[in-house]
C-alpha atoms as a PDB file:
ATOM      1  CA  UNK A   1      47.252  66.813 111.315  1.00  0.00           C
ATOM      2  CA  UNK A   2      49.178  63.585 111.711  1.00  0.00           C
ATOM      3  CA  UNK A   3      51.068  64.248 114.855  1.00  0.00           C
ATOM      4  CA  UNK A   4      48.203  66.436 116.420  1.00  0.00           C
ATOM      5  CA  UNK A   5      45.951  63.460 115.989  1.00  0.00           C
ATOM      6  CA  UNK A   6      48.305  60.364 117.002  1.00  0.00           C
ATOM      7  CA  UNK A   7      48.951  62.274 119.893  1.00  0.00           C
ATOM      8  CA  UNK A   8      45.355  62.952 121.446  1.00  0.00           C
ATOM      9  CA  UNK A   9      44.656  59.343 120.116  1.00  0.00           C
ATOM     10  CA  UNK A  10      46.968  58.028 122.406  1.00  0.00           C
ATOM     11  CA  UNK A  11      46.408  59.916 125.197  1.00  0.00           C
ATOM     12  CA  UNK A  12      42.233  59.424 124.754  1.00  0.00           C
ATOM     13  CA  UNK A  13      43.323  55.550 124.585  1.00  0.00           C
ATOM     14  CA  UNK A  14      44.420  55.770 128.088  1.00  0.00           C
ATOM     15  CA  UNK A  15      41.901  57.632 129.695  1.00  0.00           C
ATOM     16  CA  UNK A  16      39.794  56.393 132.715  1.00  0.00           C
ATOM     17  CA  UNK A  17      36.511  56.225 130.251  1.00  0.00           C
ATOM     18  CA  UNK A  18      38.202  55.719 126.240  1.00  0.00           C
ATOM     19  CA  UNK A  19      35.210  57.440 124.517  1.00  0.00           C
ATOM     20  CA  UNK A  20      34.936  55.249 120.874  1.00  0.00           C
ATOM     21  CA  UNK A  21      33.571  58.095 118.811  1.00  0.00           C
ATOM     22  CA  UNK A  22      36.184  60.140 119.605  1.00  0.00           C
ATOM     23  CA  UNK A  23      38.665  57.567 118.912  1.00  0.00           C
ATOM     24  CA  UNK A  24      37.269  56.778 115.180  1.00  0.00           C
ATOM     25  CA  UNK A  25      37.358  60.384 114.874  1.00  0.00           C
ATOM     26  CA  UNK A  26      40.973  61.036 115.677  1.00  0.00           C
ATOM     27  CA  UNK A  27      41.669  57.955 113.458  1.00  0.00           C
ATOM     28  CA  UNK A  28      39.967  59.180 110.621  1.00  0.00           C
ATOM     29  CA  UNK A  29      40.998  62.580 111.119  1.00  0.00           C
ATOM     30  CA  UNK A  30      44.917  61.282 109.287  1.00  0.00           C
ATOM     31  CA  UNK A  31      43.231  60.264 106.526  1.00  0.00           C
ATOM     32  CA  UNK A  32      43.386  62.366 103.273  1.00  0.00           C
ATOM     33  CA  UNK A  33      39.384  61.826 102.627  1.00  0.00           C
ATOM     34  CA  UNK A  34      37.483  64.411 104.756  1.00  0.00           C
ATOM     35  CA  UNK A  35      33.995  65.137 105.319  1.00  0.00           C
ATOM     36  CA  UNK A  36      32.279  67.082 102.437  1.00  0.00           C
ATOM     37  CA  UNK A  37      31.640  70.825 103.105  1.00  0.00           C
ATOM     38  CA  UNK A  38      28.473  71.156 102.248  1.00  0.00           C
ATOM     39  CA  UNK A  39      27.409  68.427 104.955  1.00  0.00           C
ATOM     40  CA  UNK A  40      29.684  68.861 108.264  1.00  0.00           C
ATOM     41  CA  UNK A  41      31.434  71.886 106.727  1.00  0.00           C
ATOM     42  CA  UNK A  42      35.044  72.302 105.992  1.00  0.00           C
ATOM     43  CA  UNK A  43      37.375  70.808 108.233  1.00  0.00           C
ATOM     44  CA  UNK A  44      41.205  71.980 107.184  1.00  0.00           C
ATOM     45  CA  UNK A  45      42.284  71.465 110.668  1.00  0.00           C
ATOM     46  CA  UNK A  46      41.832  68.545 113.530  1.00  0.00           C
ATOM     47  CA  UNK A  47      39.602  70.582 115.426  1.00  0.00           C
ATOM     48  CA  UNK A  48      37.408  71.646 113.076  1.00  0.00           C
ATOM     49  CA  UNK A  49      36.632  67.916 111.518  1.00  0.00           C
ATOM     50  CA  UNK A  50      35.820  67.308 115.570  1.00  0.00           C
ATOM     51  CA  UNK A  51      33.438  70.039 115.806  1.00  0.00           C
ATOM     52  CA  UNK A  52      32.111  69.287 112.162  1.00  0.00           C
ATOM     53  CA  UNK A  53      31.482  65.762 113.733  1.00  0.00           C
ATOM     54  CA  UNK A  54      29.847  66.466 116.616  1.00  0.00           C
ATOM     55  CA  UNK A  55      27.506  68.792 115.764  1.00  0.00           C
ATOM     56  CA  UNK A  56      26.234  66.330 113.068  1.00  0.00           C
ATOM     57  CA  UNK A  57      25.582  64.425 116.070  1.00  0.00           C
ATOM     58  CA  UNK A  58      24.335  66.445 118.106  1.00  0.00           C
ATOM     59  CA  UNK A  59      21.795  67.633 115.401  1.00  0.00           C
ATOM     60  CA  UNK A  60      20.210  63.878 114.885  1.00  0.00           C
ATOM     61  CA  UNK A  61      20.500  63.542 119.216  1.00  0.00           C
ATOM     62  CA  UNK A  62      18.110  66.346 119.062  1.00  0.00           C
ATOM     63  CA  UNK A  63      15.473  65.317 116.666  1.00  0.00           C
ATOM     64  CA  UNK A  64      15.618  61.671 118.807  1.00  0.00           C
ATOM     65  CA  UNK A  65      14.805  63.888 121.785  1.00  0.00           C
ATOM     66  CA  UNK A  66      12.296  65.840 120.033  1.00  0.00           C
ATOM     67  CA  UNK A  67      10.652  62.362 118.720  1.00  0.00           C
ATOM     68  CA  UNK A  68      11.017  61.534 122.570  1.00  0.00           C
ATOM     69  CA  UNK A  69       8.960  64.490 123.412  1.00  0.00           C
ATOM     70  CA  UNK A  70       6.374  63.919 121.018  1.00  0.00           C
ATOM     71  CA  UNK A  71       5.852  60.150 121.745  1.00  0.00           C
ATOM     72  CA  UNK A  72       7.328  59.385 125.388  1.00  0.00           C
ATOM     73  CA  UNK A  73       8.164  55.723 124.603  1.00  0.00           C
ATOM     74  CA  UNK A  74       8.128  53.368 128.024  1.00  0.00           C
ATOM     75  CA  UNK A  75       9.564  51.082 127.005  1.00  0.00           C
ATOM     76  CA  UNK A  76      13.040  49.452 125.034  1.00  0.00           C
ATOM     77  CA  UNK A  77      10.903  48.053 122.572  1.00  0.00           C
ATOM     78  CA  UNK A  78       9.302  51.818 122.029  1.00  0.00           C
ATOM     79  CA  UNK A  79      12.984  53.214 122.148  1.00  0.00           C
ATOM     80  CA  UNK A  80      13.815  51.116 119.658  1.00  0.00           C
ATOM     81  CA  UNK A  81      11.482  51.607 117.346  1.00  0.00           C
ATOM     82  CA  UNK A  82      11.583  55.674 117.825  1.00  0.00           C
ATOM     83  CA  UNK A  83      15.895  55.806 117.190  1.00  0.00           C
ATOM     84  CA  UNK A  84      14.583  53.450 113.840  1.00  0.00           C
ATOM     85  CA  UNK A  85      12.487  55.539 112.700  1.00  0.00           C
ATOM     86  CA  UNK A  86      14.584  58.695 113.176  1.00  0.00           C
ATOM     87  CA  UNK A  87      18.146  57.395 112.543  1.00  0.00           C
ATOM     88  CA  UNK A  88      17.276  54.260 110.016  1.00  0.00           C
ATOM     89  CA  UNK A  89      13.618  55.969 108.834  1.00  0.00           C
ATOM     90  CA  UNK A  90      14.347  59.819 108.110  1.00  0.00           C
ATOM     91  CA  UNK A  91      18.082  60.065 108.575  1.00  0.00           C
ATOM     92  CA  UNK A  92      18.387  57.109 106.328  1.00  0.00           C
ATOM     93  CA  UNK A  93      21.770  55.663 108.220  1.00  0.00           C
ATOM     94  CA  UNK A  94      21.853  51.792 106.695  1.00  0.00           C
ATOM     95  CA  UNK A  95      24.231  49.504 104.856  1.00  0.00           C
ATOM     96  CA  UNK A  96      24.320  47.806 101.907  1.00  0.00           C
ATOM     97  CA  UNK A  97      26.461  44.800 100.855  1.00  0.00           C
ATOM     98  CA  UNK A  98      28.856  47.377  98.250  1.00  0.00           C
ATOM     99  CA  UNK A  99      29.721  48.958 102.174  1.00  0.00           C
ATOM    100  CA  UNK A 100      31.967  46.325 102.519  1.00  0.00           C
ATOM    101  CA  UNK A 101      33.763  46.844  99.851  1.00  0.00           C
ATOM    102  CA  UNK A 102      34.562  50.748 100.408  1.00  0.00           C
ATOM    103  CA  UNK A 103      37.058  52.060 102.680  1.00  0.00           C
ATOM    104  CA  UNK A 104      34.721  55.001 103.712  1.00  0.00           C
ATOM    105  CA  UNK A 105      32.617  52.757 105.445  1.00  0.00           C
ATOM    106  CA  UNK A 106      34.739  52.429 108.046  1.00  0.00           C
ATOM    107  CA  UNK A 107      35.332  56.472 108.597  1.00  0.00           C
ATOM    108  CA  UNK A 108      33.157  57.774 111.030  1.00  0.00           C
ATOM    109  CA  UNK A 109      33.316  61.453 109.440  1.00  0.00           C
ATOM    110  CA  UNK A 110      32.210  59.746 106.274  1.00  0.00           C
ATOM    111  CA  UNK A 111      29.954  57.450 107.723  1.00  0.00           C
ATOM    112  CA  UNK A 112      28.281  60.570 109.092  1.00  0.00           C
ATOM    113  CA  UNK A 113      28.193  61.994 105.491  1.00  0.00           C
ATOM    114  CA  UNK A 114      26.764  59.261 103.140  1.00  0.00           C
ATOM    115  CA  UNK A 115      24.831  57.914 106.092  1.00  0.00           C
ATOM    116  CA  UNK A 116      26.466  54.420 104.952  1.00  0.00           C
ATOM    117  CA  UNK A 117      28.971  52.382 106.713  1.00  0.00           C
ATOM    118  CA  UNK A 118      29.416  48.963 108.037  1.00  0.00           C
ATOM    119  CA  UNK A 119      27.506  47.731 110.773  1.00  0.00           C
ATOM    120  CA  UNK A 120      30.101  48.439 113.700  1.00  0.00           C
ATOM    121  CA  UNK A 121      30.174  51.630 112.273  1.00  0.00           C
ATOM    122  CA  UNK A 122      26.035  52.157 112.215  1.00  0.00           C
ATOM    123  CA  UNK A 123      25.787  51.050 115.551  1.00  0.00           C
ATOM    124  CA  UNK A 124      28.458  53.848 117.138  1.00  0.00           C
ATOM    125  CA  UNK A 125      26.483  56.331 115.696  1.00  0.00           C
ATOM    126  CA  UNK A 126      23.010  54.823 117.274  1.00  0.00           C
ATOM    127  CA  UNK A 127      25.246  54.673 120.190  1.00  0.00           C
ATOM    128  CA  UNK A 128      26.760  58.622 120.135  1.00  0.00           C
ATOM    129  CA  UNK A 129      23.653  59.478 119.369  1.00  0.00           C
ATOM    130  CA  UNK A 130      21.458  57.882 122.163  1.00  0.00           C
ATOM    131  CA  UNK A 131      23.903  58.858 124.599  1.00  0.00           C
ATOM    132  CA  UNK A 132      23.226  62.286 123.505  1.00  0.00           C
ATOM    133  CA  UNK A 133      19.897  61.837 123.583  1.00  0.00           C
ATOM    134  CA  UNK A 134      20.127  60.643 127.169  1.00  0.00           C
ATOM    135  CA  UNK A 135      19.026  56.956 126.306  1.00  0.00           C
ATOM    136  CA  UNK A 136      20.332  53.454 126.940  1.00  0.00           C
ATOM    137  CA  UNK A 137      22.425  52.133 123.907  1.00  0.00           C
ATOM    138  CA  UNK A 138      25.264  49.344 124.216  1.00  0.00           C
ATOM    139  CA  UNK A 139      27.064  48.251 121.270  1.00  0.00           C
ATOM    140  CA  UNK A 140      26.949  44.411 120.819  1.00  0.00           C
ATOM    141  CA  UNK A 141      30.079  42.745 119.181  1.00  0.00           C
ATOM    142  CA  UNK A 142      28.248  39.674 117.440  1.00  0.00           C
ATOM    143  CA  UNK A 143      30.725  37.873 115.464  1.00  0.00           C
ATOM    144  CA  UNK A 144      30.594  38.854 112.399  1.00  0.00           C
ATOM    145  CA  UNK A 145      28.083  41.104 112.661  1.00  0.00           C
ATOM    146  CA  UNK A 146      27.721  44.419 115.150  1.00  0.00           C
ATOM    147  CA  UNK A 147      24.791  45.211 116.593  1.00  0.00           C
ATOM    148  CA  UNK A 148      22.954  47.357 119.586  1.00  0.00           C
ATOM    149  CA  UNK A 149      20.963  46.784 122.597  1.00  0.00           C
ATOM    150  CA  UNK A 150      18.407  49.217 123.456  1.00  0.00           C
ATOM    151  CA  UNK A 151      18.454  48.802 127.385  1.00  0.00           C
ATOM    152  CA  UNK A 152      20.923  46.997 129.976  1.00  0.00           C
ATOM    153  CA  UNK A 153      21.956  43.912 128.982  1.00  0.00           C
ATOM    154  CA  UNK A 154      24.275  42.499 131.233  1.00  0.00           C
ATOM    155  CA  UNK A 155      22.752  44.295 134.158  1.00  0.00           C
ATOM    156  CA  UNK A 156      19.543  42.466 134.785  1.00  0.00           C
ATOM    157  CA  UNK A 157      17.308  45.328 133.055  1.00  0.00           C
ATOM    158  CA  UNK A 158      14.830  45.112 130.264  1.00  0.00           C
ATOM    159  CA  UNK A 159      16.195  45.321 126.849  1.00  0.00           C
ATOM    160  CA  UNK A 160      16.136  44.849 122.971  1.00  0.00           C
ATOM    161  CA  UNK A 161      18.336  44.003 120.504  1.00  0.00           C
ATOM    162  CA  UNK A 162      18.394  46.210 116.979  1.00  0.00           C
ATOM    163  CA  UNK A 163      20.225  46.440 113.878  1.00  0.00           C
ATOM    164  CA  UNK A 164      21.550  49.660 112.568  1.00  0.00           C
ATOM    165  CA  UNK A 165      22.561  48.112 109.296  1.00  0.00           C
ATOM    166  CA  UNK A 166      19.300  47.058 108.176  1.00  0.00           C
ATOM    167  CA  UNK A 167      17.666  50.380 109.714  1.00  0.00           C
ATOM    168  CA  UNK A 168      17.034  49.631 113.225  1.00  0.00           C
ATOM    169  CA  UNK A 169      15.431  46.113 112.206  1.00  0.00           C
ATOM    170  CA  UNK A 170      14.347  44.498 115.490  1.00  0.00           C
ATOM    171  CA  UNK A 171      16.305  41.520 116.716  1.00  0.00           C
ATOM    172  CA  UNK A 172      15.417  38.321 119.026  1.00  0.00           C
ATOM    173  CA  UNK A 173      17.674  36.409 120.702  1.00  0.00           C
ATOM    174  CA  UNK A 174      16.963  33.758 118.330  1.00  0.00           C
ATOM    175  CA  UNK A 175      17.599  36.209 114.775  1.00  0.00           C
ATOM    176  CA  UNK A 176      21.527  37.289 117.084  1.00  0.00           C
ATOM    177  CA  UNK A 177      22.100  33.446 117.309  1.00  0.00           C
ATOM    178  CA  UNK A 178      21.624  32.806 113.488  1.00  0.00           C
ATOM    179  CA  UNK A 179      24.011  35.898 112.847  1.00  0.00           C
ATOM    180  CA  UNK A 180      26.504  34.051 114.897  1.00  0.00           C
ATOM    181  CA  UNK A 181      25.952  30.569 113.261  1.00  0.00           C
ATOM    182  CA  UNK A 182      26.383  32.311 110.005  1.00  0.00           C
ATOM    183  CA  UNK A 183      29.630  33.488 111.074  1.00  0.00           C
ATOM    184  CA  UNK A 184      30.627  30.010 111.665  1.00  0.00           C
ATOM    185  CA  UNK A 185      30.556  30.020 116.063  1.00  0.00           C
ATOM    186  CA  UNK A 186      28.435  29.095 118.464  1.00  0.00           C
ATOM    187  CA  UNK A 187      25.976  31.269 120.168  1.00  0.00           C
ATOM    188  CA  UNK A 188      25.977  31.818 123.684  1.00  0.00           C
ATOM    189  CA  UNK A 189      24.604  34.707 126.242  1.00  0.00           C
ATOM    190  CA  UNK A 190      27.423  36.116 127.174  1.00  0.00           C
ATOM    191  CA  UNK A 191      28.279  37.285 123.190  1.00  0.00           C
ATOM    192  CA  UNK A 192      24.926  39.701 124.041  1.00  0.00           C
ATOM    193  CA  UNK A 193      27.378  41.788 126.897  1.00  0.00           C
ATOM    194  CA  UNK A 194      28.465  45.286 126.243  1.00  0.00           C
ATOM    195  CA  UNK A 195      31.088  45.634 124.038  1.00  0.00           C
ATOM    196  CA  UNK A 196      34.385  48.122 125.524  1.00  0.00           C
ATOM    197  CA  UNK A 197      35.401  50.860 123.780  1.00  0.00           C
ATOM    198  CA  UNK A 198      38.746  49.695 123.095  1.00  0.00           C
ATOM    199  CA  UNK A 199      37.293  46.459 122.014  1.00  0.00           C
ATOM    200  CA  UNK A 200      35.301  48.164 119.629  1.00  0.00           C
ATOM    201  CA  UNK A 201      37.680  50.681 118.496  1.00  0.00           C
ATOM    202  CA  UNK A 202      40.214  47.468 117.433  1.00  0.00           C
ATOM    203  CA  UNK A 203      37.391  46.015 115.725  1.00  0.00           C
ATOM    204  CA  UNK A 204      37.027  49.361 113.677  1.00  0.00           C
ATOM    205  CA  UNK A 205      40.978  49.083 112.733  1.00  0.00           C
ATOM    206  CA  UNK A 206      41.077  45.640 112.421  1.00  0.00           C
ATOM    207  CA  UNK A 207      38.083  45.950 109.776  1.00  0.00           C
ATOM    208  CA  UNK A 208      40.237  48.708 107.728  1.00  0.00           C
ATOM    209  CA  UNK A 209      43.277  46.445 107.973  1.00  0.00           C
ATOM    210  CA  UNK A 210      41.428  43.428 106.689  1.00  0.00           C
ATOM    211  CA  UNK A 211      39.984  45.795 103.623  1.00  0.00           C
ATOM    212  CA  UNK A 212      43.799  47.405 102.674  1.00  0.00           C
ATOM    213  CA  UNK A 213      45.067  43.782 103.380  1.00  0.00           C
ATOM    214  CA  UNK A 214      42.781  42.853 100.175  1.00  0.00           C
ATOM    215  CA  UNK A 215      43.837  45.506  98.249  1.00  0.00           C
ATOM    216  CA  UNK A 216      47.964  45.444  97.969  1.00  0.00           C
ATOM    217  CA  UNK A 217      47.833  49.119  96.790  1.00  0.00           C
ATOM    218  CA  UNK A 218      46.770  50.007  99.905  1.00  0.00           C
ATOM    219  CA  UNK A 219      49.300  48.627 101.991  1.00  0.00           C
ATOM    220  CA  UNK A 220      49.807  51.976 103.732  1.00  0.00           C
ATOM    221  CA  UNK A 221      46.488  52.262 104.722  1.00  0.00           C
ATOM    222  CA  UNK A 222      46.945  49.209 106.310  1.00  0.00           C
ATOM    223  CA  UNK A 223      50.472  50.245 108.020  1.00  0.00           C
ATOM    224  CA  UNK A 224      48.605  53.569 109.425  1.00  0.00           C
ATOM    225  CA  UNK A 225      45.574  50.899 110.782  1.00  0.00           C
ATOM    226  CA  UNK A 226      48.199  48.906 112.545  1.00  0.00           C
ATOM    227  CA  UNK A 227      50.125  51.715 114.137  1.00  0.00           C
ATOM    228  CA  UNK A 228      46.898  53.320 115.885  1.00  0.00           C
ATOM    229  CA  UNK A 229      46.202  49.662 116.909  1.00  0.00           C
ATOM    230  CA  UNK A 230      49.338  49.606 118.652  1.00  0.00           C
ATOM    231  CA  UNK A 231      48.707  52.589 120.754  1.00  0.00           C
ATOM    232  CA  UNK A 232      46.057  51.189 122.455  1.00  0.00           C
ATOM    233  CA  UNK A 233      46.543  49.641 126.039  1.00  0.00           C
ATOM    234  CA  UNK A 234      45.951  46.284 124.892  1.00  0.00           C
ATOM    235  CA  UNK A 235      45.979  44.778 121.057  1.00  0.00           C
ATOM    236  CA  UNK A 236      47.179  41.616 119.969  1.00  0.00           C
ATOM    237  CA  UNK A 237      51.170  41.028 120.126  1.00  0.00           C
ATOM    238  CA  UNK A 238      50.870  39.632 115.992  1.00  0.00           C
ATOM    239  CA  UNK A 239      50.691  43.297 115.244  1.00  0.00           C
ATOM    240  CA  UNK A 240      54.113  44.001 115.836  1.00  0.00           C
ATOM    241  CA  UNK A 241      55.397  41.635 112.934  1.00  0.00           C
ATOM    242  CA  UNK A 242      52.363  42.871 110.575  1.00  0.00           C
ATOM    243  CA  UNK A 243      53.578  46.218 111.478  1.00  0.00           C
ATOM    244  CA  UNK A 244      57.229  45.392 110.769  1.00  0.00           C
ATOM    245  CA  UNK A 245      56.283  43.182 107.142  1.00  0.00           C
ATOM    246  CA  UNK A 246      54.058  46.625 105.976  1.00  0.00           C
ATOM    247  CA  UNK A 247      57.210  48.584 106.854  1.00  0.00           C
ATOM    248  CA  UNK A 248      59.498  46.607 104.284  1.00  0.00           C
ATOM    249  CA  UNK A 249      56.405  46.167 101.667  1.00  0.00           C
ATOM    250  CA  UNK A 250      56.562  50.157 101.941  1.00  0.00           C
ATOM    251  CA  UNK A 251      60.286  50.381 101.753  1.00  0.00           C
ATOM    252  CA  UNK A 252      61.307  51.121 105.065  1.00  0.00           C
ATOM    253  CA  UNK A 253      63.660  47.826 105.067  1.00  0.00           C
ATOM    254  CA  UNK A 254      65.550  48.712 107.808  1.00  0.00           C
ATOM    255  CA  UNK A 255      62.835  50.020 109.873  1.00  0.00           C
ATOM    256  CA  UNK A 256      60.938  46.807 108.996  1.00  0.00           C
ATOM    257  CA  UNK A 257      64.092  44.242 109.699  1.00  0.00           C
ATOM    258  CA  UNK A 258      64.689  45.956 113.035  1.00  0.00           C
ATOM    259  CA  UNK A 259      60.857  45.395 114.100  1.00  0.00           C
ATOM    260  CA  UNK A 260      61.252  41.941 112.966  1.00  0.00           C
ATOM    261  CA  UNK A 261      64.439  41.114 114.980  1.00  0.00           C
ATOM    262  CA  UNK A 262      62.834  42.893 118.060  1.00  0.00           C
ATOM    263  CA  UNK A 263      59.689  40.611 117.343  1.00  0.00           C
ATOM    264  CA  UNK A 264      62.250  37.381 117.104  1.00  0.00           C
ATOM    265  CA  UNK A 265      63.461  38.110 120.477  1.00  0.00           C
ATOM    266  CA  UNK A 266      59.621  37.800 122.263  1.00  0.00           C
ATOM    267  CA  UNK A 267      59.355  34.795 120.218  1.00  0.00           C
ATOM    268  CA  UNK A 268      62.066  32.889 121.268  1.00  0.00           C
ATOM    269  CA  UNK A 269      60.798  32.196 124.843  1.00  0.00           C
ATOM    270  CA  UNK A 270      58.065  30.006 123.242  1.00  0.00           C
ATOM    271  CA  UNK A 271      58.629  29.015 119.796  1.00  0.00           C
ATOM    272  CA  UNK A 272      62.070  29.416 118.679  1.00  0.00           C
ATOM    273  CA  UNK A 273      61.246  27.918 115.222  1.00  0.00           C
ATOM    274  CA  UNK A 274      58.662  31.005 114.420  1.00  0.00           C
ATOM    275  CA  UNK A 275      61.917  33.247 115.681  1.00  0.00           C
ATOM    276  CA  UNK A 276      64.218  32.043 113.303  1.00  0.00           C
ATOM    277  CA  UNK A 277      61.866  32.223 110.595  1.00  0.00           C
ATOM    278  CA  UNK A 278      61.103  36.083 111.566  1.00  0.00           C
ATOM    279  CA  UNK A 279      64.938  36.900 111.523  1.00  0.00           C
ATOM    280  CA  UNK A 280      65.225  35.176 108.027  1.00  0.00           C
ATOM    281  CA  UNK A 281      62.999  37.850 106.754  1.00  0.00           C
ATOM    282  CA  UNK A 282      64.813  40.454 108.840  1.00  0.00           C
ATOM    283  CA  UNK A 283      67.749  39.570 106.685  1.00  0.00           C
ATOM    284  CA  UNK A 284      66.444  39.222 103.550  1.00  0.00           C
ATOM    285  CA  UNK A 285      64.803  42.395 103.936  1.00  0.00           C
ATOM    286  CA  UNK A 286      67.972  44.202 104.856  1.00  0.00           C
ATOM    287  CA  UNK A 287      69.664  42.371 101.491  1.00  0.00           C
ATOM    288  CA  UNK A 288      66.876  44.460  99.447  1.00  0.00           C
ATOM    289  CA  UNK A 289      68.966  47.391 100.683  1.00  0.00           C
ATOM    290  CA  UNK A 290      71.833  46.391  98.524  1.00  0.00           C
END
């Protein structure tokens, strides 16, 4: 479902409003590990693993709107503690530190499965799933550490910050600043705005390239990370030469070399010295042909 997927990736990358579950789903969707049958039923085919997805989704939306219902929170605070009790509580969606170190985790269909996954992860599904539910749920891109606001932050309204990897833990501003001293920044308001989809959707891909990068014997993983990056609108122009070094590592040399010398040319209008370097492993990777 390579093509199939790329394709609508792409295309859902450039709509007016990029939906980020959607995105992780389409992205997951060429990997060989699939959802197990017995959870979001067998998914041979793109569309099926969608509708698989989704209804998984839609099934925990509607036991937060039955909780809803039952309890009519007024509050952020209330909200909160209601999508903690369902999705952290009964569902059991959390993290441990072992998340990290499993490619899964970082799979929405899988997430969805094992109810594991890293934090970014946790928080799109408190996200899909509040949307669903018809409530208020931003994602918040600490560094570091992803988290969710139940309410408007950023717009002047009411609102609490939760974390999905610890089960919906409650957050004050003063817990989100210690996350981001621990990740070695500064804390300031404006890190508690609304992550974009796109912005979270390279986070996603940058967190499965930094895993394959660890792990040599994944360096395709990594090369399939990197080329959805590059579809979307914007990503960072260094993933044109990581793209073009995981093409030789793979064997593509001449695929890889001609990325490189392509590369070379953007460099040259502001640092000719990184240039020449890049068309010095162009060659060399072009003399592994011989």
């Amino acid at each position: 479902m390579t093509e199939q997927s790329r394709a609508r990736f792409r295309t859902e990358a450039r709509a007016e409003h990029p939906d980020p579950v959607l995105l992780c789903l389409l992205a997951a969707a060429e990997h060989p590990t699939l959802p197990d049958p017995d959870d979001l039923g067998e998914a041979p085919t793109l569309e099926a693993l969608l509708a698989a997805c989704e209804a998984a989704l839609e099934r925990h939306a509607a036991a937060v709107r039955r909780a809803v219902a039952e309890r009519a929170p007024v509050g952020p605070e209330e909200t909160a503690a209601l999508l903690a009790a369902v999705l952290g509580g009964r569902e059991r969606f959390h993290g441990r530190q072992s998340d990290y170190r499993r490619l899964e985790s970082s799979l929405l269909p899988e997430v969805l499965r094992r109810r594991r996954g890293l934090p970014i992860m946790l928080s799109l599904v408190w996200m899909a799933v509040g949307r669903r539910a018809g409530l208020t749920v931003h994602g918040i891109a600490l560094p570091g550490h992803f988290i969710v606001a139940i309410g408007g932050p950023g717009g002047g309204d009411e609102y609490v910050l939760a974390d999905p990897f610890h089960g919906g833990r409650l957050l004050d501003p003063e817990d989100a600043a210690r996350l981001v001293h621990s990740a070695g920044q500064e804390f300031s308001p404006e890190l508690l705005t609304p992550a974009q989809p796109l912005d979270v959707v390279l986070r996603v891909l940058g967190n499965i390239r930094a895993w394959a990068a660890d792990r040599p014997e994944h360096a395709r993983t990594q090369l399939w990370a990197a080329e959805l990056a590059l579809l979307l609108p914007r990503h960072p122009a260094q993933l044109r030469l990581e793209r073009a070094e995981l093409l030789v590592r793979t064997g593509d040399f001449l695929g890889g070399s001609a990325e490189m010398d392509a590369y070379a040319e953007i460099l040259d209008a502001f640092d000719p010295d990184a240039a020449a370097k890049v068309r010095l492993d162009a060659r060399a990777a072009r003399h592994r042909l011989n």
